[in-house]
Protein backbone atom coordinates (compact mmCIF):
# COMPACT_ATOMS: atom_id res chain seq x y z
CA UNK A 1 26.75 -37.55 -53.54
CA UNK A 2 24.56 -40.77 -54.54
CA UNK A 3 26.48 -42.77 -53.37
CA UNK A 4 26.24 -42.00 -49.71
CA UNK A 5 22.72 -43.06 -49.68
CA UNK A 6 22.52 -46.25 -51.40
CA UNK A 7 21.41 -49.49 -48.94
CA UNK A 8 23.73 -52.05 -50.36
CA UNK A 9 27.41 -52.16 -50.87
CA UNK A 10 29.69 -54.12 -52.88
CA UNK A 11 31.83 -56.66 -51.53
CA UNK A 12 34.12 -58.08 -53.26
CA UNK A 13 34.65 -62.23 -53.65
CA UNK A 14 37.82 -62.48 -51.61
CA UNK A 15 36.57 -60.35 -48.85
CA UNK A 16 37.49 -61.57 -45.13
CA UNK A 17 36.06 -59.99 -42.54
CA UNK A 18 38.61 -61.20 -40.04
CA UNK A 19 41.62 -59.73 -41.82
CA UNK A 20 39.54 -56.31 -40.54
CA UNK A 21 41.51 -55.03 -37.85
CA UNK A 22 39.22 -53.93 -34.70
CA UNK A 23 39.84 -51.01 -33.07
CA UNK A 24 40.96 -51.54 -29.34
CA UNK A 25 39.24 -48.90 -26.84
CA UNK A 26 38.53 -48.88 -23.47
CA UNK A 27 35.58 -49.46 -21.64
CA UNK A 28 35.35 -46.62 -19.75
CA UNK A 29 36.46 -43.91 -22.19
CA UNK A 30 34.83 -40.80 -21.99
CA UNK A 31 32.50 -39.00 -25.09
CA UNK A 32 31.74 -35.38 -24.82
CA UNK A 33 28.18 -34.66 -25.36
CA UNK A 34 25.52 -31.60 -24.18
CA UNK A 35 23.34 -31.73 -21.43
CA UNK A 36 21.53 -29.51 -18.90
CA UNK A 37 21.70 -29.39 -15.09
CA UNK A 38 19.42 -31.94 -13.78
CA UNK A 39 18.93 -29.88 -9.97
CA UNK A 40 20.04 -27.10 -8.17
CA UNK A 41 23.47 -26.83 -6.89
CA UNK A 42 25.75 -24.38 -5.42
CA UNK A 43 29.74 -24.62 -6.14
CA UNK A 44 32.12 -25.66 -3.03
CA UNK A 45 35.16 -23.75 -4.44
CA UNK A 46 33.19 -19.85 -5.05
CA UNK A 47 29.57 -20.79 -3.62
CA UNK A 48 28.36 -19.67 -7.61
CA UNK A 49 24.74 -21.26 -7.98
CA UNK A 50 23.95 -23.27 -10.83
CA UNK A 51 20.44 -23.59 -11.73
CA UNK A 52 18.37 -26.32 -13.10
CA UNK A 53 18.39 -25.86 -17.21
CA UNK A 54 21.64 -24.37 -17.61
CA UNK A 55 23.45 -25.89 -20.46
CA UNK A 56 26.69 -27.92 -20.05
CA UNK A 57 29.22 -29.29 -22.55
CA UNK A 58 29.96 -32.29 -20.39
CA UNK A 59 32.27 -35.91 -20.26
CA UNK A 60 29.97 -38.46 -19.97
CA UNK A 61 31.64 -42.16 -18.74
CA UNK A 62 30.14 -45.81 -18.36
CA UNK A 63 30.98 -46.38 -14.40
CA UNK A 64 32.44 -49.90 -13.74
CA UNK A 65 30.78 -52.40 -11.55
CA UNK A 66 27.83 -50.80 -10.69
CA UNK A 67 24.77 -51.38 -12.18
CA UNK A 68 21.25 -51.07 -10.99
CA UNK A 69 18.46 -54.39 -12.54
CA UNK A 70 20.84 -54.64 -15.90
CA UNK A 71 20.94 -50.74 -16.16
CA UNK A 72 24.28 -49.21 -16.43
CA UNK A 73 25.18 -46.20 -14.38
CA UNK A 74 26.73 -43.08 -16.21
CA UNK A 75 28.95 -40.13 -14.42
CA UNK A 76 28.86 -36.35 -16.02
CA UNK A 77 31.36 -34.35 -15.39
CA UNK A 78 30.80 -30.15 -15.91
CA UNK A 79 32.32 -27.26 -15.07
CA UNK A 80 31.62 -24.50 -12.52
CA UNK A 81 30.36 -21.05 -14.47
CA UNK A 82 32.61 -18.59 -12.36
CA UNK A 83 35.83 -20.08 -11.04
CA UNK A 84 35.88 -23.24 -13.47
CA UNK A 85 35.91 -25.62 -10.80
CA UNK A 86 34.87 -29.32 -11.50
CA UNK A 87 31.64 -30.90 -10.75
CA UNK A 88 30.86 -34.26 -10.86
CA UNK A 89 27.49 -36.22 -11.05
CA UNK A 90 25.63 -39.46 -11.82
CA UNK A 91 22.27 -41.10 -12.24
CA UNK A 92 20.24 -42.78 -9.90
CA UNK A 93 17.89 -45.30 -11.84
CA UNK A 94 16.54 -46.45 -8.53
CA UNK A 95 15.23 -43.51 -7.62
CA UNK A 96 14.75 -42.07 -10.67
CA UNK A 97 17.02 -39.44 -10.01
CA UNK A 98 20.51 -37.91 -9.69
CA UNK A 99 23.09 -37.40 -7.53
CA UNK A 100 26.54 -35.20 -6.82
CA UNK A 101 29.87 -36.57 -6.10
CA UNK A 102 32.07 -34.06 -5.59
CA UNK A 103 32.74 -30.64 -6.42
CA UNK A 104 29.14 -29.18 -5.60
CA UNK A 105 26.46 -29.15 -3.05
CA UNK A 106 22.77 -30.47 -4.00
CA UNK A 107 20.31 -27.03 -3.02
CA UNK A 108 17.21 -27.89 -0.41
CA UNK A 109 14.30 -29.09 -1.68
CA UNK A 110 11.49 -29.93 -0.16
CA UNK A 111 9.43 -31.63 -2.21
CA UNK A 112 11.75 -34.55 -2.51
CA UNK A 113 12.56 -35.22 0.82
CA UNK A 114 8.98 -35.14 1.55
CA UNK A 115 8.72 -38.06 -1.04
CA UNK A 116 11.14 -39.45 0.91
CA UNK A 117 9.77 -39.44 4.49
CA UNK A 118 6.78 -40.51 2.75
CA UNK A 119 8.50 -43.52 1.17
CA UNK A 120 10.38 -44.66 4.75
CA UNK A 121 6.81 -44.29 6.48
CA UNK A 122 5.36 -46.62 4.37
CA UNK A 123 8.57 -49.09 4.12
CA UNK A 124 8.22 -49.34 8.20
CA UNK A 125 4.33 -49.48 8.72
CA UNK A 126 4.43 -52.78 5.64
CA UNK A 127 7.28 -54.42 7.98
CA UNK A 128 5.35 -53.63 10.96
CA UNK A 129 2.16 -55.31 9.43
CA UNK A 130 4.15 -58.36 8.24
CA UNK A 131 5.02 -59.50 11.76
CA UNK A 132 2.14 -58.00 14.19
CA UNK A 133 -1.16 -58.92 12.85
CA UNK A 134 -2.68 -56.69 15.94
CA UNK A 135 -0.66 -53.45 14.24
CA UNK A 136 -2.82 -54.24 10.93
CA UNK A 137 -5.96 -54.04 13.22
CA UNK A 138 -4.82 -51.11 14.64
CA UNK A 139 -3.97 -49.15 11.39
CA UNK A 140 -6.96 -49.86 9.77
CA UNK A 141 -8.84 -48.58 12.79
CA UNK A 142 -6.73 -45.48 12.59
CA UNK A 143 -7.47 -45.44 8.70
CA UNK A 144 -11.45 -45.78 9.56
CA UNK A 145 -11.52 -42.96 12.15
CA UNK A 146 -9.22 -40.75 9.60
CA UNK A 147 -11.68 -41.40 7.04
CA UNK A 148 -14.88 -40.79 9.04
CA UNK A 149 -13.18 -36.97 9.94
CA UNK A 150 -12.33 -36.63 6.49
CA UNK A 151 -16.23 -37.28 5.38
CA UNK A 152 -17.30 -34.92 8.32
CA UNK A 153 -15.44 -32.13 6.89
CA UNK A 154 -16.45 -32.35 3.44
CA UNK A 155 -20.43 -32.33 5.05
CA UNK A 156 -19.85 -29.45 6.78
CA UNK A 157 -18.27 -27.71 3.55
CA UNK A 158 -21.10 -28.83 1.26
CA UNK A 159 -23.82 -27.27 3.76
CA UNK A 160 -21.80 -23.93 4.01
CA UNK A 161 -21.72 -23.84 0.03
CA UNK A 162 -26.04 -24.58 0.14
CA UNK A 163 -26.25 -21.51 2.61
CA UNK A 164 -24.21 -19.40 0.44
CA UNK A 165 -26.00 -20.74 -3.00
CA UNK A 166 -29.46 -19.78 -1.02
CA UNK A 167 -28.42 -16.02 -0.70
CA UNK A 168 -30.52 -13.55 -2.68
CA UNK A 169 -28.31 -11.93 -5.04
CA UNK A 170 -30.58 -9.54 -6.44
CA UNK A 171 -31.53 -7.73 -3.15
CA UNK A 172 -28.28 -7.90 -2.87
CA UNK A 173 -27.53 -6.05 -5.94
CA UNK A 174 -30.22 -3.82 -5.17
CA UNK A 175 -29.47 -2.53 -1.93
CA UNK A 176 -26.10 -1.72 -3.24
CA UNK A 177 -27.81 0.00 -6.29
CA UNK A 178 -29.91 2.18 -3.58
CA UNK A 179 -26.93 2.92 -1.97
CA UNK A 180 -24.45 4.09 -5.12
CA UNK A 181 -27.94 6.45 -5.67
CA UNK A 182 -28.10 8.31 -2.41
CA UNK A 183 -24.06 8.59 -2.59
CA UNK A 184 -24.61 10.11 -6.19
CA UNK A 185 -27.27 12.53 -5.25
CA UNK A 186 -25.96 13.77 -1.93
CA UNK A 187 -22.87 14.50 -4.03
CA UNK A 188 -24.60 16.43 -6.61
CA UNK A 189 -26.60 17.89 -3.96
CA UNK A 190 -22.92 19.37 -2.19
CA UNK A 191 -22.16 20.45 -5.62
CA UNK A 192 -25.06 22.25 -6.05
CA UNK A 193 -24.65 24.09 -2.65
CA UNK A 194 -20.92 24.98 -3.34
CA UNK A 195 -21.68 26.37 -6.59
CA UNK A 196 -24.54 28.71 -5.25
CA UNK A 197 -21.80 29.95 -2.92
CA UNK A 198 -19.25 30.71 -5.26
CA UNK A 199 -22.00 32.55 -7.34
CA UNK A 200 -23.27 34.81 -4.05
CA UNK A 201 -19.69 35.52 -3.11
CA UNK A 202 -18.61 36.54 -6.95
CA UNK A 203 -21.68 39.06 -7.10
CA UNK A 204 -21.20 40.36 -3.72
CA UNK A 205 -16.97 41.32 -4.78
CA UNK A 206 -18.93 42.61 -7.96
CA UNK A 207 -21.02 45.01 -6.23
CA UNK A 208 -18.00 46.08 -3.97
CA UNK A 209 -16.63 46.75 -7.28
CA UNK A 210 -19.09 48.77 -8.62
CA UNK A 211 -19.58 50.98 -5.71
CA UNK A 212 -15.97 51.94 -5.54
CA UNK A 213 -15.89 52.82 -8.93
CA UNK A 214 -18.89 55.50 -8.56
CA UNK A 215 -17.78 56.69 -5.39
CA UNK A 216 -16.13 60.16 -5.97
CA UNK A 217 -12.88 60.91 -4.62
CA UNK A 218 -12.72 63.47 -1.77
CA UNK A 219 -12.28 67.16 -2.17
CA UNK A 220 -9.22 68.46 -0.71
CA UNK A 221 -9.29 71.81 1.53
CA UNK A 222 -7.11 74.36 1.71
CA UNK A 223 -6.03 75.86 4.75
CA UNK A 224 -5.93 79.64 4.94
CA UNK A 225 -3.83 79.53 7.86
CA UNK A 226 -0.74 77.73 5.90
CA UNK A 227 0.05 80.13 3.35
CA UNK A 228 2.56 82.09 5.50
CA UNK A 229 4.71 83.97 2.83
CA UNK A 230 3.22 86.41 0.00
CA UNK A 231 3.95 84.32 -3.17
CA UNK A 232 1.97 81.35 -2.60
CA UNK A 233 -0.44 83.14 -3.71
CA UNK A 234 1.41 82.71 -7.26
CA UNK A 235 1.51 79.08 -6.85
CA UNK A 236 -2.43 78.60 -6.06
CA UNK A 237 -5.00 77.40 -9.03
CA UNK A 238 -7.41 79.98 -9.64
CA UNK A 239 -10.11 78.00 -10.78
CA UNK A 240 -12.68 76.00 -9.15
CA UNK A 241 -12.43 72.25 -8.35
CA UNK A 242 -15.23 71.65 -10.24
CA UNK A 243 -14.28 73.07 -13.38
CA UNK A 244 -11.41 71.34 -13.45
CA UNK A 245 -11.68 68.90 -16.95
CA UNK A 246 -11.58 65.31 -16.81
CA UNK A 247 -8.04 63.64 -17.15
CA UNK A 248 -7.71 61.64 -20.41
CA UNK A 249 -5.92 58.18 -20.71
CA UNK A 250 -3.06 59.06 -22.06
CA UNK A 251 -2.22 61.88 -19.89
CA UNK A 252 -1.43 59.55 -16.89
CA UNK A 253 1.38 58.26 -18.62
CA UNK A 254 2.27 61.91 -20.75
CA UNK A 255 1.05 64.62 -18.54
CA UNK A 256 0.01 67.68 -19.70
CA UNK A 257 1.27 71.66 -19.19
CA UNK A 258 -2.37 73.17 -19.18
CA UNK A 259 -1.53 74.03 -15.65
CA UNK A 260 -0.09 77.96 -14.66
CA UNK A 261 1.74 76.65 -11.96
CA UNK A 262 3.38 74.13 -14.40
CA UNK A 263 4.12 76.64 -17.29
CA UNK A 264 5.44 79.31 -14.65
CA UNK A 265 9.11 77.50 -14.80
CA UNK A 266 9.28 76.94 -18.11
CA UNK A 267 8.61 80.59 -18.95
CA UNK A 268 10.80 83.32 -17.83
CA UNK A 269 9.41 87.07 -17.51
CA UNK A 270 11.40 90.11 -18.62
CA UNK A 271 11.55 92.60 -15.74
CA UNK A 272 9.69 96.35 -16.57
CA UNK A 273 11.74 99.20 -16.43
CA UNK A 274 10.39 101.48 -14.27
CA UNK A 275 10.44 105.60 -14.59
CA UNK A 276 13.14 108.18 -13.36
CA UNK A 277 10.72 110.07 -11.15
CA UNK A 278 9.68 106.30 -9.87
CA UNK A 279 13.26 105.53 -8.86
CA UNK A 280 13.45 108.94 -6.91
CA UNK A 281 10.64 108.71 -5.29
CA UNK A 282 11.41 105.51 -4.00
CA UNK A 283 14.78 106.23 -3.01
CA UNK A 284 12.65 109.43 -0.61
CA UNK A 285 10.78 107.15 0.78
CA UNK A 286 13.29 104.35 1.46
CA UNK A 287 15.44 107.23 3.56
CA UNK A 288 12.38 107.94 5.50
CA UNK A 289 12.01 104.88 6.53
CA UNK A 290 15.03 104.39 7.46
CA UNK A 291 15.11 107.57 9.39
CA UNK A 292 12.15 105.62 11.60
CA UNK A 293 8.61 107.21 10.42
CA UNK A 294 5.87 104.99 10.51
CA UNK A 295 4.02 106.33 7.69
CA UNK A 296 6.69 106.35 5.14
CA UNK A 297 7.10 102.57 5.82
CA UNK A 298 3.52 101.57 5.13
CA UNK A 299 3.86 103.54 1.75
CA UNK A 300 6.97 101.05 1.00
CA UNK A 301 4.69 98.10 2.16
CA UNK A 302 2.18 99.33 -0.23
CA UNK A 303 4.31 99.90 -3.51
CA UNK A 304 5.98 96.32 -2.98
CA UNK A 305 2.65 94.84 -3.32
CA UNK A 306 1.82 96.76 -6.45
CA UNK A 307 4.93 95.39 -7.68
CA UNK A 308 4.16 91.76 -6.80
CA UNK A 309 0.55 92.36 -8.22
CA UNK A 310 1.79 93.56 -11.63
CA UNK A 311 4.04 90.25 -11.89
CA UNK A 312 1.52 87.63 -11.13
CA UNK A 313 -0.48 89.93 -14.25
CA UNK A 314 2.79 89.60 -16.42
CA UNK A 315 2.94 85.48 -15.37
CA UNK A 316 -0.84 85.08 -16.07
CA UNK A 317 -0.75 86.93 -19.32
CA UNK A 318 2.92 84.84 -20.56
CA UNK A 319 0.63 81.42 -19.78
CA UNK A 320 -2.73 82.23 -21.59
C-alpha cells in the first residue's frame, strides 16, 4: 500500500520510451459521466416533463468542427424518465447557455427571451447610431426626457412618504384605544342586562313552582242522583275526606289495603242460616204477594233490606 503514494519511480537504464506502444482512440469517443438537467424540457415521444435538477447518467462527446473563441463544444446525450426515449443536448459558450437537438422540446421561459429582445434592441439602436449621427441626437433626447419622468416620480413618492411620516401615531393609537373601551363596556353592559333577565325569569318559574305545590287539590263531589242500584251503598267510603291520612312515598309505588272497598274482594263472607219459622214466614208472605196484595209486598221490600243491612255489618266487621 506504500507504494501507491510515493512521487518518484524507478526507471530502469535501458528504458525507451518509444518502444511504449500508444493507445489509438478516437477523437470523438464518448465517456459516461453524471450530470443534471440544465432547463426545462418536455419529451416529443410521451410529452413526460423533465425538470431542471434531475439527475442523468449521460454520454458526453467532443463535437467536431465546431468550436466557439478556442472553446470546444460538448453534446450530452440522456434518456427520457417514462418511455426511455433519447434526448440530445449541447452547450452554448456564446450565450452562456444550452441548447436541445433532438428528442425534446425546450419549456417557455420568459426571462430569457426577455434577455434576448433586450440584447437585439440594443444590437440595432448601436448600428443605428454608427451610421446616423441625427439618431444619436435623437436617443439621447429620448434618454433625457425618460430620465426627467423618472426623477418626477421618485419626487412625488418621497413627498407622499413625508406626509405619511408627519401622521400622529399616538392619537392614532388613542382613538383606537377609546374605541376598543366603549366596544368593551357596551358589551359588558349587554351582559349585564341579559343576566338580570335570566335571573327575573328563573325566580318568576320559581314562584310558579311554589304556588303549585301549596295549592290543594280539589275536592271531589258526589252525586246523590248517580247511585241508582242499592249496593253502592257497599262500595262508598264512610269516612270523611278530611280524615283521610296522608299517602306515604312508598305507597305510590306499593299501595296499600287499608281501604273497605279494597279488602271487600279479598274477603269472602259466610252466609247466616236463618230460622225455620223465618223460612215459613217468608214463604207466607212471598204467596201473598204473588196473589197481588199491596201490603204483603212492602213487608218483602222491607225484610230484603234488613237482609242487605245485616251484610254490609258482616263486611264491615270481616275488614276491621
Amino acid at each position: 500500500m506504500s507504494e501507491r503514494k510515493v512521487l518518484n519511480k524507478y526507471y530502469p537504464p535501458d528504458f525507451d520510451p518509444a518502444k511504449i506502444p500508444k493507445l489509438k482512440l478516437p477523437k470523438d469517443r464518448q465517456h459516461v459521466v453524471r450530470l443534471m438537467a440544465p432547463f426545462n424540457k418536455r419529451c416529443k415521444t410521451c410529452g413526460e416533463y423533465i425538470y431542471k435538477g434531475n439527475k442523468f447518467n449521460a454520454r458526453k462527446e467532443t463535437m467536431q468542427n465546431e468550436v466557439y473563441l478556442g472553446l470546444p463544444i460538448f453534446r450530452f446525450y440522456i434518456k427520457c424518465t417514462r418511455c426511455l426515449a433519447e434526448i440530445t443536448f449541447k452547450t452554448d459558450p456564446e450565450n452562456m447557455d444550452y441548447t436541445t437537438e433532438q428528442g425534446a422540446m425546450r419549456n417557455f421561459q420568459a426571462e430569457k427571451l426577455l434577455e434576448e429582445e433586450e440584447k437585439r434592441l440594443q444590437k440595432e439602436r448601436e448600428e443605428e447610431e454608427l451610421n446616423n449621427p441625427m439618431k444619436v441626437l435623437e436617443n439621447r433626447a429620448r434618454d433625457s426626457k425618460l430620465e426627467m419622468e423618472v426623477l418626477e416620480n421618485l419626487q412625488e413618492l418621497k413627498e407622499l412618504n413625508q406626509r405619511q411620516a408627519n401622521m400622529d401615531f399616538e392619537a392614532i393609537l388613542k382613538q383606537y384605544k377609546e374605541t376598543e373601551e366603549e366596544q368593551r363596556c357596551k358589551k359588558q353592559e349587554e351582559d349585564e342586562q341579559e343576566t338580570k333577565a335570566m335571573l327575573e325569569q328563573a325566580q318568576n318559574r320559581r314562584l310558579l313552582m311554589d304556588f303549585d305545590c301549596n295549592e290543594e287539590p280539589a275536592k271531589p263531589r258526589l252525586n246523590p242522583t248517580a247511585q241508582t242500584k242499592p249496593t253502592d251503598i257497599l262500595q262508598e267510603d264512610p269516612q270523611p275526606q278530611s280524615k283521610k291520612l296522608r299517602t306515604e312515598s312508598w305507597e305510590w309505588s306499593v299501595g296499600k289495603l287499608s281501604t273497605k272497598a279494597q279488602l271487600a274482594g279479598l274477603v269472602a263472607c259466610r252466609k247466616q242460616e236463618l230460622d225455620p219459622a223465618l223460612e215459613n214466614r217468608r214463604e207466607t208472605r212471598g204467596t201473598t204477594a204473588n196473589a197481588g196484595s199491596l201490603p204483603a209486598a212492602a213487608a218483602a221490600a222491607t225484610t230484603s233490606l234488613g237482609l242487605l243491612g245485616t251484610y254490609s255489618d258482616s263486611e264491615d266487621s270481616a275488614s276491621d
